[in-house]
Protein backbone atom coordinates (compact mmCIF):
# COMPACT_ATOMS: atom_id res chain seq x y z
CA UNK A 1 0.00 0.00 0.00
CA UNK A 2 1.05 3.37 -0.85
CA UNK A 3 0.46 6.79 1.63
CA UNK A 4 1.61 9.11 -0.68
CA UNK A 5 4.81 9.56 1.36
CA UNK A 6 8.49 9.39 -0.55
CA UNK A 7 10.33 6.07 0.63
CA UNK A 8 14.07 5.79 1.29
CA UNK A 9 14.21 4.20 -2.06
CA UNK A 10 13.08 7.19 -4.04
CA UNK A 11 15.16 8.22 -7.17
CA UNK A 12 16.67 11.98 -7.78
CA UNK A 13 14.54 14.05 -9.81
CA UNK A 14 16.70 16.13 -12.56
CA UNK A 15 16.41 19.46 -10.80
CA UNK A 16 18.11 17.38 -6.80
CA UNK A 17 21.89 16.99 -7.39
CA UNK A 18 23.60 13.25 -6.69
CA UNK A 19 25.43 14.86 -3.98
CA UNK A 20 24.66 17.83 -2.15
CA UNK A 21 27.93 18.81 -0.72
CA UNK A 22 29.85 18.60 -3.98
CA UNK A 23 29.92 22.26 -5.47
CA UNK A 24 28.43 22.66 -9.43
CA UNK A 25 30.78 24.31 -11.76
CA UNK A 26 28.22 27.84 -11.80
CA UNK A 27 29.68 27.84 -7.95
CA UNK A 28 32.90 27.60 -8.52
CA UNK A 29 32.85 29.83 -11.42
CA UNK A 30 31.35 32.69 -9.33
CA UNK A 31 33.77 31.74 -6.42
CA UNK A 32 36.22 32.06 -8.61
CA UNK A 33 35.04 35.55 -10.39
CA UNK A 34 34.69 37.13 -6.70
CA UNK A 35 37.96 36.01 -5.02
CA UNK A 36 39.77 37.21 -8.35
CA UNK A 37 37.63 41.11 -7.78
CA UNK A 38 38.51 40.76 -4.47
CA UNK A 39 42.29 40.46 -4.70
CA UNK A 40 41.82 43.34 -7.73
CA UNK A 41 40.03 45.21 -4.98
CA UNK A 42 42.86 44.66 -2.38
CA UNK A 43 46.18 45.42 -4.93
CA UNK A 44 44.48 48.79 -5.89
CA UNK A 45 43.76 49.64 -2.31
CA UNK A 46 47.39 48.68 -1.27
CA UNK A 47 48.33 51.02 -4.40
CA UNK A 48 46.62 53.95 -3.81
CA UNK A 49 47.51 53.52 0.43
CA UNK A 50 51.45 53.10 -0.83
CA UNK A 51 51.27 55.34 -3.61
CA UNK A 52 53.69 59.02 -3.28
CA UNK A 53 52.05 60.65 -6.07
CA UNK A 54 48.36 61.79 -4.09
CA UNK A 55 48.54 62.43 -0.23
CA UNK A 56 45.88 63.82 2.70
CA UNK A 57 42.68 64.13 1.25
CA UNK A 58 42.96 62.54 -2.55
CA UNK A 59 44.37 59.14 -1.30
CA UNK A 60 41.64 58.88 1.08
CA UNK A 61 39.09 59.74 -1.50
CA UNK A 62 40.52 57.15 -3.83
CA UNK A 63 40.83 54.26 -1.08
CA UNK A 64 37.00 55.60 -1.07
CA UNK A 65 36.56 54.88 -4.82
CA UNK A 66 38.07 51.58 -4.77
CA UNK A 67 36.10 50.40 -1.73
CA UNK A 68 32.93 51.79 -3.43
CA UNK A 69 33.64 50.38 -6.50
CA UNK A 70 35.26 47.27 -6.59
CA UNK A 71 35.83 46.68 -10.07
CA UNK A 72 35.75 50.40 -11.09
CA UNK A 73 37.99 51.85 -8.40
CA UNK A 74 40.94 49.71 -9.25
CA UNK A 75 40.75 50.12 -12.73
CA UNK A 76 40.54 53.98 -12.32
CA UNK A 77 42.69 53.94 -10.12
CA UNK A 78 45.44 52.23 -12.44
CA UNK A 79 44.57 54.37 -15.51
CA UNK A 80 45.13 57.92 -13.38
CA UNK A 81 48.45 56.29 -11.97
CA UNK A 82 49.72 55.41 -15.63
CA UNK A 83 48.60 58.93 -16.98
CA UNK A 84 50.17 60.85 -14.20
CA UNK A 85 53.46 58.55 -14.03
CA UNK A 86 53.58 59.18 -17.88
CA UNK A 87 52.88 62.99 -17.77
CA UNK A 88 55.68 63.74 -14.60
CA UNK A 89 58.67 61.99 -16.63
């Protein structure tokens, strides 16, 4: 007699994975895509905090900008370095 309950026996549907703890490759590619932004993040921070071009006020308004933004900041960041490192010499 079946009571409409699911038995220990049941089989997976498509949309249960075969094993729960074992991460899809969607997972790991977004792991992946944020560690990578958040090292990006962290190198232009350490940049703009080590940099002797900008001082007082427009380093802490860039470590701003590349906390705000983390994929923006950096990159900004990097572009105004290379344009002002080019301009001084």
């Amino acid at each position: 007699m079946s009571t409409g309950t699911p038995s220990a026996t049941t089989v997976l549907s498509a949309e249960e994975p075969g094993n729960a703890l074992a991460p899809m490759a969607w997972e790991v590619l977004v792991g992946g895509i944020g560690l990578s932004l958040l090292l990006y993040m962290v190198v232009g921070l350490v940049s703009v905090l080590s940099s002797r071009v900008v001082t007082g006020p427009v380093k802490v308004t860039w470590a701003v900008v590349v906390l705000a933004f983390p994929l923006l900041g950096p990159t900004a960041w990097f572009v105004w370095r290379a344009r002002q490192s080019t301009s001084v010499h």
